[in-house]
N, C-alpha and C. Protein backbone atom coordinates (compact mmCIF):
# COMPACT_ATOMS: atom_id res chain seq x y z
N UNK A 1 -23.05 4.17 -2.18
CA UNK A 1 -21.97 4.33 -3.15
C UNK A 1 -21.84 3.08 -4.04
N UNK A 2 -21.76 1.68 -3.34
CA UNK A 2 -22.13 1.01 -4.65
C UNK A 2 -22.75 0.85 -4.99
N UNK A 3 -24.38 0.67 -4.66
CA UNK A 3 -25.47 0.84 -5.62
C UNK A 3 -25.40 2.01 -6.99
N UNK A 4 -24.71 3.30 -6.55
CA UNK A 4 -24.19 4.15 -7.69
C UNK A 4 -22.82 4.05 -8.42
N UNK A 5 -22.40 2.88 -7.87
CA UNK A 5 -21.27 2.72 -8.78
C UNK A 5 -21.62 1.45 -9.74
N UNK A 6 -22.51 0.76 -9.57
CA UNK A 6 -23.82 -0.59 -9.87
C UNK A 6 -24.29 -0.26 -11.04
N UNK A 7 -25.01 1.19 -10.89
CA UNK A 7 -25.98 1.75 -11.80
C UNK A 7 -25.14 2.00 -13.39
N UNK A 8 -23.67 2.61 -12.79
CA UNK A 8 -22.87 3.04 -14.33
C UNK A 8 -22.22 2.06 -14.68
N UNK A 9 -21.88 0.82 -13.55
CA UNK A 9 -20.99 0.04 -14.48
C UNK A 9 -21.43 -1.35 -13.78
N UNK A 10 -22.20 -2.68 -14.00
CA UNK A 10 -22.54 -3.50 -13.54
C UNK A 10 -21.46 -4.75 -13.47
N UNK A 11 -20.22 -4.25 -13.76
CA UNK A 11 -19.04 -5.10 -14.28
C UNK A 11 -18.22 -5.28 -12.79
N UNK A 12 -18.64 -4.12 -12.32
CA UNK A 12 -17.48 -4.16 -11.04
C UNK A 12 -17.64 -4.67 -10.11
N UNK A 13 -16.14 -5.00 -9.21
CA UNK A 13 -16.56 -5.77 -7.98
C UNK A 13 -16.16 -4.93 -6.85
N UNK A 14 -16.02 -5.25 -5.74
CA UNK A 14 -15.73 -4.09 -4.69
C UNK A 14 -14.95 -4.49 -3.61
N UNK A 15 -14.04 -4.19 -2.48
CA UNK A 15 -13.40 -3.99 -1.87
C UNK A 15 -13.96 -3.03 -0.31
N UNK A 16 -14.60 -3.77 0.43
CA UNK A 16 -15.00 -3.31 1.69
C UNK A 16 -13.59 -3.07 2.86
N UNK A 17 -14.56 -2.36 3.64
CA UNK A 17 -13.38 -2.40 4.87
C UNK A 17 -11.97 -1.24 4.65
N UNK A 18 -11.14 -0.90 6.14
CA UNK A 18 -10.12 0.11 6.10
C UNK A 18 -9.21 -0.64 6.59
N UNK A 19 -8.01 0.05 6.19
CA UNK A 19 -7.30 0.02 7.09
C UNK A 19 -6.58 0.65 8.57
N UNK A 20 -5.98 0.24 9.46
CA UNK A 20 -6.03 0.26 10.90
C UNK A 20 -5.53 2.18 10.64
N UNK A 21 -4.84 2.33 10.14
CA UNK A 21 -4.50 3.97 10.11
C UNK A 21 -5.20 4.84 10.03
N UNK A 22 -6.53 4.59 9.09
CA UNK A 22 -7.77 5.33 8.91
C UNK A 22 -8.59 4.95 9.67
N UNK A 23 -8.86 3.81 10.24
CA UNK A 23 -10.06 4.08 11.21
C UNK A 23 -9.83 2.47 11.72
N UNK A 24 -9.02 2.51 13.07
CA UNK A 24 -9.58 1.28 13.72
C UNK A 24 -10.56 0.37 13.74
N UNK A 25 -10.52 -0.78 13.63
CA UNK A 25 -11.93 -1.72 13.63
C UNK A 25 -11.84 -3.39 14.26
N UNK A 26 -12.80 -3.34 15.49
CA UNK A 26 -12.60 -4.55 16.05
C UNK A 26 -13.51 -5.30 15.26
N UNK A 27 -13.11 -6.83 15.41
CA UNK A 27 -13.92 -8.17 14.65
C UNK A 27 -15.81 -7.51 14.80
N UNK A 28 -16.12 -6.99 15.79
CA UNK A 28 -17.14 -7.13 16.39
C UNK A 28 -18.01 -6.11 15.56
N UNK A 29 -17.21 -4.87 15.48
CA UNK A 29 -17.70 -3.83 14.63
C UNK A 29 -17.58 -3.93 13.03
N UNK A 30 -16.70 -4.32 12.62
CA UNK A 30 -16.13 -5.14 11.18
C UNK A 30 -17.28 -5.74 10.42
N UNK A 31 -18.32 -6.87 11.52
CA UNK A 31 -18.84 -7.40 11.27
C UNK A 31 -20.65 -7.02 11.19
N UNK A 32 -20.56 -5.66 12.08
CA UNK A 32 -21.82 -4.71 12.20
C UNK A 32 -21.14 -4.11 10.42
N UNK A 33 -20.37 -3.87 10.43
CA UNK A 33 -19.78 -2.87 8.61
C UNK A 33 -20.88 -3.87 7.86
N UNK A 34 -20.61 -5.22 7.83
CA UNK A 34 -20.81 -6.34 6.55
C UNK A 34 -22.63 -6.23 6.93
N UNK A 35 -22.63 -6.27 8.07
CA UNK A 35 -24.56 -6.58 8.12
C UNK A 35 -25.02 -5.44 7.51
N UNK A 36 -24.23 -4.52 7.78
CA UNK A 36 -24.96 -2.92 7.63
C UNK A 36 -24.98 -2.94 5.92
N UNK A 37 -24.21 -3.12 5.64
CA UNK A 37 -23.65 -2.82 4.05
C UNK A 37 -25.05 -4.44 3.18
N UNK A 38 -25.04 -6.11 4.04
CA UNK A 38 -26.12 -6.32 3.42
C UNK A 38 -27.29 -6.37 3.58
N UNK A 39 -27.72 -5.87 4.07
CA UNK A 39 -29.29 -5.49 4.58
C UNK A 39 -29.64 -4.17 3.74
N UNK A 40 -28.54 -3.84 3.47
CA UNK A 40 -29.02 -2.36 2.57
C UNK A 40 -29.27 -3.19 0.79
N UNK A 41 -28.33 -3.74 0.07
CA UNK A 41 -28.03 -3.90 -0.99
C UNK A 41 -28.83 -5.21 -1.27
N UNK A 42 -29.66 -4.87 -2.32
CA UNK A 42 -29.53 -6.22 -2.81
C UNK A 42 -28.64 -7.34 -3.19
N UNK A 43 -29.06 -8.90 -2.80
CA UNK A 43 -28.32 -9.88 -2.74
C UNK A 43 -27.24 -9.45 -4.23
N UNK A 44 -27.46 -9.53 -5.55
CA UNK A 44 -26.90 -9.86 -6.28
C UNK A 44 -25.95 -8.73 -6.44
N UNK A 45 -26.15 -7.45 -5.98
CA UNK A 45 -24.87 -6.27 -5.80
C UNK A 45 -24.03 -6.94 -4.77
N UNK A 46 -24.51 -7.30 -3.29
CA UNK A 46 -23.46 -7.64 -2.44
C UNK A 46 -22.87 -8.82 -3.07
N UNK A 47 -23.21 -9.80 -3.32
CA UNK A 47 -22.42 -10.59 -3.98
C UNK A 47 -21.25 -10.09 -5.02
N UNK A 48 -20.93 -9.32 -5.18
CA UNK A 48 -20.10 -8.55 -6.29
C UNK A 48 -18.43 -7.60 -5.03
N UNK A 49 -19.02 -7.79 -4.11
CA UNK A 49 -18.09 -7.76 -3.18
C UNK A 49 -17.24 -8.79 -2.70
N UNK A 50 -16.10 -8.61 -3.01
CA UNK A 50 -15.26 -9.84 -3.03
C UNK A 50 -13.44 -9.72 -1.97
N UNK A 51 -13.53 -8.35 -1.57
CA UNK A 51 -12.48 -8.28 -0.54
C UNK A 51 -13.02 -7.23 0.68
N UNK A 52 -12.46 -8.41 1.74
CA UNK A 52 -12.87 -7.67 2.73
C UNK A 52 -11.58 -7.57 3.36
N UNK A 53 -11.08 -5.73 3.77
CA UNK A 53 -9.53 -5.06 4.82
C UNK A 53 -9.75 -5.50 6.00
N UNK A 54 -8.63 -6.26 6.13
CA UNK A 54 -8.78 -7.13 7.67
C UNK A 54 -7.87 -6.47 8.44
N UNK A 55 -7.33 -6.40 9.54
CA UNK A 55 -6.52 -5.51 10.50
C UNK A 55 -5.95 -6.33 11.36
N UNK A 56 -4.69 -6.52 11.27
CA UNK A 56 -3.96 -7.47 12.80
C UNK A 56 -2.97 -6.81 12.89
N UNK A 57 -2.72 -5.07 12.89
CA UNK A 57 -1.50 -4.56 13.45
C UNK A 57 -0.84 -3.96 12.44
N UNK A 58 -1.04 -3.78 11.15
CA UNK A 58 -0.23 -2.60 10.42
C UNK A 58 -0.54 -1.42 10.14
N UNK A 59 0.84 -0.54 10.14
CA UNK A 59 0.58 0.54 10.20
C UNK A 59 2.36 1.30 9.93
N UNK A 60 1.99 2.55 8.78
CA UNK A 60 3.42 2.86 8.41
C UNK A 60 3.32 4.35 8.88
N UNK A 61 4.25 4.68 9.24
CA UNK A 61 4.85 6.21 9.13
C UNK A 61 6.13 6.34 8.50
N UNK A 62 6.56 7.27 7.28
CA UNK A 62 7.74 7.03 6.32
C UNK A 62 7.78 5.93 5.60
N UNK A 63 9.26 5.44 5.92
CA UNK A 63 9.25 4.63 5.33
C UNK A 63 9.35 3.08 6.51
N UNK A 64 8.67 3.33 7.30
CA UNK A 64 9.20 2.30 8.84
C UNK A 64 7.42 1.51 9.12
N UNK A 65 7.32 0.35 9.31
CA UNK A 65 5.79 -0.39 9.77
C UNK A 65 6.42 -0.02 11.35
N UNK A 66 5.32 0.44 11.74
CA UNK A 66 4.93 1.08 13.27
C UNK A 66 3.95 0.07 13.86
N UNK A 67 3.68 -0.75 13.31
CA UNK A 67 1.78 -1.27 14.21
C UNK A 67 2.78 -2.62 14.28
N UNK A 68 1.87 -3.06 15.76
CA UNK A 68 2.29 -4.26 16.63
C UNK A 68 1.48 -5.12 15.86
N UNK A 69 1.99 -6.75 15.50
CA UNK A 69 1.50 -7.58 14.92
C UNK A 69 0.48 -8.67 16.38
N UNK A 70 -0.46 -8.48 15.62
CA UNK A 70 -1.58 -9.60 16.63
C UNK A 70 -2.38 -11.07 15.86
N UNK A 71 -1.88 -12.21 16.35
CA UNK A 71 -2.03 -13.29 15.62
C UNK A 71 -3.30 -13.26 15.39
N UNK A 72 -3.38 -13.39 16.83
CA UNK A 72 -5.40 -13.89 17.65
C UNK A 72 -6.23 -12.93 16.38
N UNK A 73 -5.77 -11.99 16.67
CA UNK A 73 -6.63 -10.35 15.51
C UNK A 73 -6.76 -10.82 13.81
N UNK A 74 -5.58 -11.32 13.80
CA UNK A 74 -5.60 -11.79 12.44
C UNK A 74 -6.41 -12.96 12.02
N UNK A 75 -6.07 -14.13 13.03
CA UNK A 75 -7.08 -15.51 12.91
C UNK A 75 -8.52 -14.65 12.98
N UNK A 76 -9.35 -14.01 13.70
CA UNK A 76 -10.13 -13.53 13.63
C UNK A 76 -11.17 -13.16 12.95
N UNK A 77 -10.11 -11.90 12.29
CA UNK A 77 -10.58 -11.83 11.13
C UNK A 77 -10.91 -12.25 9.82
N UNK A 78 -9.80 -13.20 9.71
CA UNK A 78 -9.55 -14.31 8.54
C UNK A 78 -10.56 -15.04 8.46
N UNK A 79 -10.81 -15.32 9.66
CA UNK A 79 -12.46 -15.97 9.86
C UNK A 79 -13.84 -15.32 9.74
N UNK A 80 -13.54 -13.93 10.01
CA UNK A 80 -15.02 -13.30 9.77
C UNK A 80 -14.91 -13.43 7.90
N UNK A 81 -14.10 -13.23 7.57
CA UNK A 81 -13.90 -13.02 6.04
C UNK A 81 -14.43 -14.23 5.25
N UNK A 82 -14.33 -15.43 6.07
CA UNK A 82 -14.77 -16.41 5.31
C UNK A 82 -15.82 -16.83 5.29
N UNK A 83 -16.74 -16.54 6.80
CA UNK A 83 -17.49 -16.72 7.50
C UNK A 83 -18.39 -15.90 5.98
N UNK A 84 -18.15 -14.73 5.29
CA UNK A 84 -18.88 -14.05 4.20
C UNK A 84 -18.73 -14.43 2.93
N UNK A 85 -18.12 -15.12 3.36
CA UNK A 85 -17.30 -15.69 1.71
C UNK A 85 -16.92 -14.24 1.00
N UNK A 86 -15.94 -13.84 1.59
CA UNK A 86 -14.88 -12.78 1.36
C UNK A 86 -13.03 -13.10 1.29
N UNK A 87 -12.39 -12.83 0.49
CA UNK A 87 -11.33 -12.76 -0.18
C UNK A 87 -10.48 -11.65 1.09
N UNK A 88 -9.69 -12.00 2.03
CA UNK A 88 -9.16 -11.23 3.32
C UNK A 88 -8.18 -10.54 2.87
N UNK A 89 -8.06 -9.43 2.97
CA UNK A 89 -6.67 -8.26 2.25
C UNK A 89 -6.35 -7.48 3.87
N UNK A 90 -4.80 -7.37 3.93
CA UNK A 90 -4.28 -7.05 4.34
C UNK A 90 -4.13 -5.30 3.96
N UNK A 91 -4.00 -4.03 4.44
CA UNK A 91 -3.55 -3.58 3.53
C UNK A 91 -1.95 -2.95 4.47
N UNK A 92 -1.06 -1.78 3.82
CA UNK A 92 0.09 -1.76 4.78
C UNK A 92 1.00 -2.77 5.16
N UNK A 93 1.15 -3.72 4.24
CA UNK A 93 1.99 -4.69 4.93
C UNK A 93 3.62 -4.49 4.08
N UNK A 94 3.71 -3.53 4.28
CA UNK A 94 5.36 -3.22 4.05
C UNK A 94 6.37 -3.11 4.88
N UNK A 95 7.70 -3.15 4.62
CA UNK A 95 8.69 -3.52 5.73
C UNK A 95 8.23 -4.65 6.70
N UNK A 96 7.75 -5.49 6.59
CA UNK A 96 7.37 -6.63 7.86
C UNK A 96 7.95 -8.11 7.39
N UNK A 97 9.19 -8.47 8.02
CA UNK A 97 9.85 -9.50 7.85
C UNK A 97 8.88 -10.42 7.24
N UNK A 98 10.11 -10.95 6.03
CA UNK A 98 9.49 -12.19 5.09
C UNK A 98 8.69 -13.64 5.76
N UNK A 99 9.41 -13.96 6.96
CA UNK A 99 8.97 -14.99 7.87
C UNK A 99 7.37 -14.58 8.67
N UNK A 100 7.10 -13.08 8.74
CA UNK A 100 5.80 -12.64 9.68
C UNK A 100 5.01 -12.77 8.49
N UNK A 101 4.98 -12.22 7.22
CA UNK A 101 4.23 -12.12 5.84
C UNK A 101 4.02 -13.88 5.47
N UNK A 102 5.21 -15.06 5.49
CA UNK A 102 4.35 -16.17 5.63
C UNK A 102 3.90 -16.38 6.65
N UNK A 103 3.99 -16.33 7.53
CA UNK A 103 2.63 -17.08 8.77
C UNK A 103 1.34 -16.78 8.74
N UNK A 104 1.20 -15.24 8.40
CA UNK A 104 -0.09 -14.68 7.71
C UNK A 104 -0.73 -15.35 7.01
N UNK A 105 0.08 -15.55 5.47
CA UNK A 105 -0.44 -16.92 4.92
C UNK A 105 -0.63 -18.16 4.96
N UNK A 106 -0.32 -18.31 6.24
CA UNK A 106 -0.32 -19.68 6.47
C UNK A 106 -1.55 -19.62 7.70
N UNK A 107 -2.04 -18.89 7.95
CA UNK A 107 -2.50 -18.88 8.84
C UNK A 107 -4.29 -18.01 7.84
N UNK A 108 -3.97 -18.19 6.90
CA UNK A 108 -5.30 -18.06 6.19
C UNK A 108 -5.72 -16.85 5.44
N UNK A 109 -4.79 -15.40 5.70
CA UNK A 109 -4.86 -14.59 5.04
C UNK A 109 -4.66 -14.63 3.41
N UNK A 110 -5.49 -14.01 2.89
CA UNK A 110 -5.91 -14.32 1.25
C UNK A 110 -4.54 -13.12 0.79
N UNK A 111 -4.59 -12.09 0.98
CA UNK A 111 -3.71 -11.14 -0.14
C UNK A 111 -3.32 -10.35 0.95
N UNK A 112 -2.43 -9.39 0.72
CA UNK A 112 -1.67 -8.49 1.16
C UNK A 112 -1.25 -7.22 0.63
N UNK A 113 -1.42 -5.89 0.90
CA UNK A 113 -0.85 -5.19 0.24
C UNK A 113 0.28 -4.62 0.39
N UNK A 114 1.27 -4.73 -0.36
CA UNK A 114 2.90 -4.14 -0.40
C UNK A 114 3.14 -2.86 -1.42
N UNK A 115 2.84 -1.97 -1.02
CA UNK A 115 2.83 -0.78 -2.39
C UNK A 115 3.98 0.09 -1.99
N UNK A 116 3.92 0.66 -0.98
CA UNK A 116 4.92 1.54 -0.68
C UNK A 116 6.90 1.12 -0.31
N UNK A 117 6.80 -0.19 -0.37
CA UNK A 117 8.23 -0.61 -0.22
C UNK A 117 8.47 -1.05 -1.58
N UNK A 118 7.58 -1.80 -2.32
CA UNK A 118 8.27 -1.78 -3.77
C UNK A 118 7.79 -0.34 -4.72
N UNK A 119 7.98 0.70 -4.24
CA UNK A 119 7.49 2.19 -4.48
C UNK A 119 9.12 2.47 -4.49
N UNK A 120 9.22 2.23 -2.85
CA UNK A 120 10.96 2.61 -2.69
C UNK A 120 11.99 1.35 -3.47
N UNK A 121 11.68 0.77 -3.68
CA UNK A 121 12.60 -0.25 -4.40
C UNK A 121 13.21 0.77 -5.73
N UNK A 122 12.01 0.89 -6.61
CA UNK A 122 11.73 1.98 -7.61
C UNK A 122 12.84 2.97 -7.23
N UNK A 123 11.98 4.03 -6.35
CA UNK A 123 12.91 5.18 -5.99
C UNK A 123 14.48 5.49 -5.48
N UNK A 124 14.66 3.74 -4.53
CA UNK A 124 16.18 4.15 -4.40
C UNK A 124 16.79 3.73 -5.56
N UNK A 125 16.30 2.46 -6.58
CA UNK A 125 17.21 2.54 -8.09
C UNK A 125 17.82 4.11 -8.58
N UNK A 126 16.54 5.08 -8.56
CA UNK A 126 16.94 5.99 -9.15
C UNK A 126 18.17 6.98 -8.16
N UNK A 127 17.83 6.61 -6.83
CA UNK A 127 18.91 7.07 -6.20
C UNK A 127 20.38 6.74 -6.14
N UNK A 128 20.33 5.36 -6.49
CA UNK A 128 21.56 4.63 -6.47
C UNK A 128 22.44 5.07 -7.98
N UNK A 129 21.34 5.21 -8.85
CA UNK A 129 21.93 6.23 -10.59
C UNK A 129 22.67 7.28 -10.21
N UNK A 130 21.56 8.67 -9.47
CA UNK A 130 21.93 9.80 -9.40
C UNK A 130 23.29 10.09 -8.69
N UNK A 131 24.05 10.78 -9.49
CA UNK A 131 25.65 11.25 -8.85
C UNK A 131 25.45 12.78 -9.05
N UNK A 132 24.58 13.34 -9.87
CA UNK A 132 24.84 14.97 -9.91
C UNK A 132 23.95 15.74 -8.95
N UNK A 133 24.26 16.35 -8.05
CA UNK A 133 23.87 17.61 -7.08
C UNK A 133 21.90 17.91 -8.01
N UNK A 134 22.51 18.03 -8.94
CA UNK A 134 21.13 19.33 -9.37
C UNK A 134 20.48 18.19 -10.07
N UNK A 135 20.70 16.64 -10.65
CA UNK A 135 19.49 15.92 -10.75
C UNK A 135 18.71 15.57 -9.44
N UNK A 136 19.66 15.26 -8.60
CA UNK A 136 19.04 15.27 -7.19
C UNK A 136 18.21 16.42 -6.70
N UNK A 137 18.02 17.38 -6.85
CA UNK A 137 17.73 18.58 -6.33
C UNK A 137 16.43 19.04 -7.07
N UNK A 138 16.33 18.38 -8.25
CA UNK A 138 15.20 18.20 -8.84
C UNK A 138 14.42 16.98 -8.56
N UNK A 139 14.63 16.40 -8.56
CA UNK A 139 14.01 15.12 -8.05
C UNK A 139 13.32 15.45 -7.20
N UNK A 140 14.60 16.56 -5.69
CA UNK A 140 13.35 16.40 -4.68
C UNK A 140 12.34 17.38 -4.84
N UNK A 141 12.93 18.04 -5.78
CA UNK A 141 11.65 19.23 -5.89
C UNK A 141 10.39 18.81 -6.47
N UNK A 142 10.50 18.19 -7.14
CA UNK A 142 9.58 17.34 -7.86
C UNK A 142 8.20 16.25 -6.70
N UNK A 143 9.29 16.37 -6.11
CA UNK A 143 8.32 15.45 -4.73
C UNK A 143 7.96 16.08 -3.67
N UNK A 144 8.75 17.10 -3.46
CA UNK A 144 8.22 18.18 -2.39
C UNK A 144 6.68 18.79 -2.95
N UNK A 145 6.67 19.30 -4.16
CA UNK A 145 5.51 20.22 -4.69
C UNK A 145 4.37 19.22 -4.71
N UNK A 146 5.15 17.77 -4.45
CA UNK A 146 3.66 16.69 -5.26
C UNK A 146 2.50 16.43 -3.86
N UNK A 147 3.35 17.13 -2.90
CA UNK A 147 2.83 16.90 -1.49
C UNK A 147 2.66 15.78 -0.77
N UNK A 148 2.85 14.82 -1.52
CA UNK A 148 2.58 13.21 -1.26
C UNK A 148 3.27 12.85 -0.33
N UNK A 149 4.18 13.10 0.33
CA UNK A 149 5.15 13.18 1.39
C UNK A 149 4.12 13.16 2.57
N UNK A 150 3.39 14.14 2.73
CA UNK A 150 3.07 15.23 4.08
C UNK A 150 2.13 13.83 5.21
N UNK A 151 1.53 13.14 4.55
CA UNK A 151 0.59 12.28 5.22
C UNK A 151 0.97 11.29 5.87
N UNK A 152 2.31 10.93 5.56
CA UNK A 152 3.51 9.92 5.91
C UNK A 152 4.40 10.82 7.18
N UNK A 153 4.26 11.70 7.37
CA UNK A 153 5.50 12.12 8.62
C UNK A 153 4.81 12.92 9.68
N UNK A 154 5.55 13.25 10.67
CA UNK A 154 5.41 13.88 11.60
C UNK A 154 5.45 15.33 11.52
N UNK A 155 4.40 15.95 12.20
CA UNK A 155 4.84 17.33 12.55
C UNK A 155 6.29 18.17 12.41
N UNK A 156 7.43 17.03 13.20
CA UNK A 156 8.83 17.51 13.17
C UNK A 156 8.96 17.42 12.21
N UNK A 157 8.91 16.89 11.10
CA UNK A 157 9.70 16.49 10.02
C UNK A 157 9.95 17.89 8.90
N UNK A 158 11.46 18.08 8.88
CA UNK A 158 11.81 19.25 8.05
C UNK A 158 12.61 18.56 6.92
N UNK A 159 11.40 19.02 5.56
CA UNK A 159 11.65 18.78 4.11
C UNK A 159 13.27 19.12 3.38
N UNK A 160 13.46 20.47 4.32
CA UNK A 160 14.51 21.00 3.74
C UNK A 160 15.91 20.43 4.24
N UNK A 161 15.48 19.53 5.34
CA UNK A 161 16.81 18.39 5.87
C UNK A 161 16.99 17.50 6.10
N UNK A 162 15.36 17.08 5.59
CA UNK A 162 15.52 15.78 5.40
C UNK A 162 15.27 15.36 3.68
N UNK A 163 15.75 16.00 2.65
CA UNK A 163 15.83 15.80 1.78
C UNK A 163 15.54 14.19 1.04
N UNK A 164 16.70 13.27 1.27
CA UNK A 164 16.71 11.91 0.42
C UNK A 164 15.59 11.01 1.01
N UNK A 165 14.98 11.91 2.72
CA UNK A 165 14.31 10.54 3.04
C UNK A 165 12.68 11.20 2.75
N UNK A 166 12.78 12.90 2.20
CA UNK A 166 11.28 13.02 1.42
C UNK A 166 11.31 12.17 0.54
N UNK A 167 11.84 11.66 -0.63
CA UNK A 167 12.12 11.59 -1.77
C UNK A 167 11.53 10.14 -1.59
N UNK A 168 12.49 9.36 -0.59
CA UNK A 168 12.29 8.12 -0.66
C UNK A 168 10.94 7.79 0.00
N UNK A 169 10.34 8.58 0.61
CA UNK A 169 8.96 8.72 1.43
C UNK A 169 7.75 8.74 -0.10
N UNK A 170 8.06 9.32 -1.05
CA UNK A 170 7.19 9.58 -2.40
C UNK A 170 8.00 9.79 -3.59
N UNK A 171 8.58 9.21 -3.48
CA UNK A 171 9.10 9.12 -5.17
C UNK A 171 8.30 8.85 -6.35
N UNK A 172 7.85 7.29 -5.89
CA UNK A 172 6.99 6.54 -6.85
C UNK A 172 6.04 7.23 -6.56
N UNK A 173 5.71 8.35 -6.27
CA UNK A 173 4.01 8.79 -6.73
C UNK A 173 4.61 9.74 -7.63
N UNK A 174 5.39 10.14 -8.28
CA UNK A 174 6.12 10.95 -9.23
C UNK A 174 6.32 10.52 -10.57
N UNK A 175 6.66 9.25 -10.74
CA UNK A 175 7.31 8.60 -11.54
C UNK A 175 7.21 8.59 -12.89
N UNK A 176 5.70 9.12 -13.14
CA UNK A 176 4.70 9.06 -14.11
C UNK A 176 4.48 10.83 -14.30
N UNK A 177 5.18 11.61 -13.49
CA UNK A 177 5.25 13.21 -13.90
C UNK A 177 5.58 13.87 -14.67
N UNK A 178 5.05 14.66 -15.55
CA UNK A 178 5.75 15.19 -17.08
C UNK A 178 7.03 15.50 -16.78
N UNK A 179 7.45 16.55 -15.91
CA UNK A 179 8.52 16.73 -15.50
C UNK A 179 9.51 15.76 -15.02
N UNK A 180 9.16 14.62 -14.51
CA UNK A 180 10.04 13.76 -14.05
C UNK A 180 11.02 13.14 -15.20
N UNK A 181 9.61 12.62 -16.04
CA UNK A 181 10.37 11.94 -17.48
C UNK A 181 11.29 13.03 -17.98
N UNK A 182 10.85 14.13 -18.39
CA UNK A 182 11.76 14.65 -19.42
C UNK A 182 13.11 15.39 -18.58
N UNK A 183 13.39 15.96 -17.67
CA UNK A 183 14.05 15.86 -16.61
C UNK A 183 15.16 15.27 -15.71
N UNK A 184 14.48 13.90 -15.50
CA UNK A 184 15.28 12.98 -14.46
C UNK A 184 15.65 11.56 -15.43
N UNK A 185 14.26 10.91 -15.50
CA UNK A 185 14.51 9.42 -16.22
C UNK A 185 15.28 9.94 -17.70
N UNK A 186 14.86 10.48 -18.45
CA UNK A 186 15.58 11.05 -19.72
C UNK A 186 17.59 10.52 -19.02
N UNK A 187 17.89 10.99 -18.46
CA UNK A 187 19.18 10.69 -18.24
C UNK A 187 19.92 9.59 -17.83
N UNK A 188 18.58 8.58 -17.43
CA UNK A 188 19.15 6.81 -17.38
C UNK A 188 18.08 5.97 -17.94
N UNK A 189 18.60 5.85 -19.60
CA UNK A 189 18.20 5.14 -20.36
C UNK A 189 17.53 4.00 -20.05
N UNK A 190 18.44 3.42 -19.08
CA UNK A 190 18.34 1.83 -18.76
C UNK A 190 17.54 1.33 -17.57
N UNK A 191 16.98 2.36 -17.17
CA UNK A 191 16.54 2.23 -15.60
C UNK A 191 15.53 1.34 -14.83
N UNK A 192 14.87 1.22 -16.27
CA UNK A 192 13.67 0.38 -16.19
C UNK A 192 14.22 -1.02 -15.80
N UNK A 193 15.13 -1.15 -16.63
CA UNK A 193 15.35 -2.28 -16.79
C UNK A 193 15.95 -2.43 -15.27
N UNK A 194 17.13 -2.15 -14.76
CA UNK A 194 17.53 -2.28 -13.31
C UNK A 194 16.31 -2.24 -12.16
N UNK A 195 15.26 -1.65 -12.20
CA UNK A 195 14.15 -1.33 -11.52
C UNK A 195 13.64 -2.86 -11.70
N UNK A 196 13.68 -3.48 -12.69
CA UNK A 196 12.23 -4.75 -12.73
C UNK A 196 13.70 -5.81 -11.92
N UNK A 197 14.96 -6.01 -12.05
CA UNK A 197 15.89 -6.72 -11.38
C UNK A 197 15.57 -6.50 -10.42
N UNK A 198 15.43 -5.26 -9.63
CA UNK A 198 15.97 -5.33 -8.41
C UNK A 198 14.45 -5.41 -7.73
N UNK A 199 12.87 -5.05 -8.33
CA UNK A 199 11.97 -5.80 -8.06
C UNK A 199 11.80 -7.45 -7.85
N UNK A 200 12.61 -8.11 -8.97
CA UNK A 200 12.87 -9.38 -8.83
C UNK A 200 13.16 -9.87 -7.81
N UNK A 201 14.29 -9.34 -7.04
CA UNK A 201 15.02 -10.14 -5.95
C UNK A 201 14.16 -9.67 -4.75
N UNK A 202 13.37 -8.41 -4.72
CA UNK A 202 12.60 -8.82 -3.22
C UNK A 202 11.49 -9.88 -3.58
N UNK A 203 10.85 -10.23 -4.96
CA UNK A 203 9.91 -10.91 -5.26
C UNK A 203 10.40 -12.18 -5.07
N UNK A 204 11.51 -12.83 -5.28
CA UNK A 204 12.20 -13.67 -4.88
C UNK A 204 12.51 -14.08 -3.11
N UNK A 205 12.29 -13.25 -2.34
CA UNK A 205 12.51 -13.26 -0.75
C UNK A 205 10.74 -13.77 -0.26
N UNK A 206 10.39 -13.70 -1.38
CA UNK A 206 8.53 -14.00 -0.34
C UNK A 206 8.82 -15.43 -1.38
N UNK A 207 8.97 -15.85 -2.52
CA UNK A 207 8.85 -17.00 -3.64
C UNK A 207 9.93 -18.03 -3.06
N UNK A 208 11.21 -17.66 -2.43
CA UNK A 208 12.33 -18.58 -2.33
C UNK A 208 12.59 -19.06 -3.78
C-alpha cells in the first residue's frame, strides 16, 4: 500500500502502526510490523515514514477512556520508536486527566491524539444553544442516520433513550452536513465563535 501510494504521489509521508482497539500489539510484535514493513520497501520510501501508533492503555467506548494506563508499555514503546527514528503517536487519548497526558510527555511520547473530546467540546456548545424540542430532535436525527454512533457503544445501547448521549457520542462527524448547516447552525449565528472559546480553555488545561 505504500509503495502504491509512492507511485501517485511521491510527496507523502506515512503513519504506521494501530491502535490498542483495533488490534492489540506488544513491543515485540510492533517491532516484527517495522522489520516486516523494511525489508519489503525500499530505503528511501521507508524513510518517508515518520509516525509510529504506540499503545500504553487507551481505549474509548462513548464518550468514557476505558483502557488501563501502563508506564513500563509506554517507556517501551517510546523507545522502539526512536530506536527507528520514528515520531511516537498516541492515538485515543481523550478524557485522560491533564496530569497522566503530561507524564506521557515527559516521559518521551512525541504526539497524541485528542479528536473525539474536542469533537464533544464542539457538540455540547451546540447543546448548551439548543432550547427548542424539534431543533434538538433534528440534530439527533441527523446523527442517528449518520451511523457514526454505532462503533462507539454497546449492544445495550438504545438510540431512542439515549438520545443527548447519541448525539454527544457523534455530533462532530455531522457538523459539516448539508442538512445540519441549513437546519441547525443556521439558527446560532455566533456559534463558531463560542466553539473556538470554549476550545480555548481545554487548550489552556494541557498549556497552563
Amino acid at each position: 500500500m505504500i509503495e502504491h501510494c509512492d507511485k501517485i504521489n511521491p510527496n507523502l509521508k506515512y503513519e504506521i502502526g494501530t491502535e490498542e482497539a483495533i488490534r492489540y500489539f506488544d513491543v515485540d510484535e510492533l517491532e516484527k510490523l517495522i522489520s516486516g514493513i523494511k525489508k519489503k520497501l525500499n530505503p528511501s520510501i521507508f524513510d518517508k515514514i515518520k509516525y509510529l501508533v504506540i499503545q500504553s492503555g487507551t481505549s474509548l467506548k462513548g464518550n468514557i477512556q476505558t483502557g488501563k494506563y501502563d508506564k513500563n508499555r509506554l517507556l517501551d514503546m517510546v523507545n522502539l520508536a526512536k530506536k527507528y527514528n520514528f515520531l511516537s503517536k498516541e492515538h485515543n487519548g481523550d478524557y485522560i486527566p491533564v496530569n497522566v497526558i503530561k507524564e506521557k510527555f515527559n516521559l518521551g511520547l512525541d504526539t497524541i491524539n485528542i479528536a473525539p473530546e474536542f469533537g464533544l467540546i464542539e457538540t455540547q456548545t451546540y447543546l448548551d444553544e439548543i432550547k427548542d424540542e424539534n431543533i434538538f430532535d433534528k440534530f439527533w436525527k441527523i446523527c442517528y442516520d449518520s451511523n457514526r454512533w454505532v462503533k462507539w457503544v454497546n449492544d445495550s445501547f438504545n438510540p431512542y433513550i439515549n438520545k443527548e448521549e447519541l448525539v454527544k457520542i457523534c455530533g462532530h462527524y455531522v457538523l459539516s452536513n448539508e442538512k445540519f448547516l441549513s437546519e441547525i447552525k443556521i439558527n446560532f449565528p455566533n456559534i463558531d465563535k463560542k466553539i473556538k472559546m470554549n476550545v480555548i480553555k481545554k487548550l489552556n488545561q494541557f498549556y497552563e
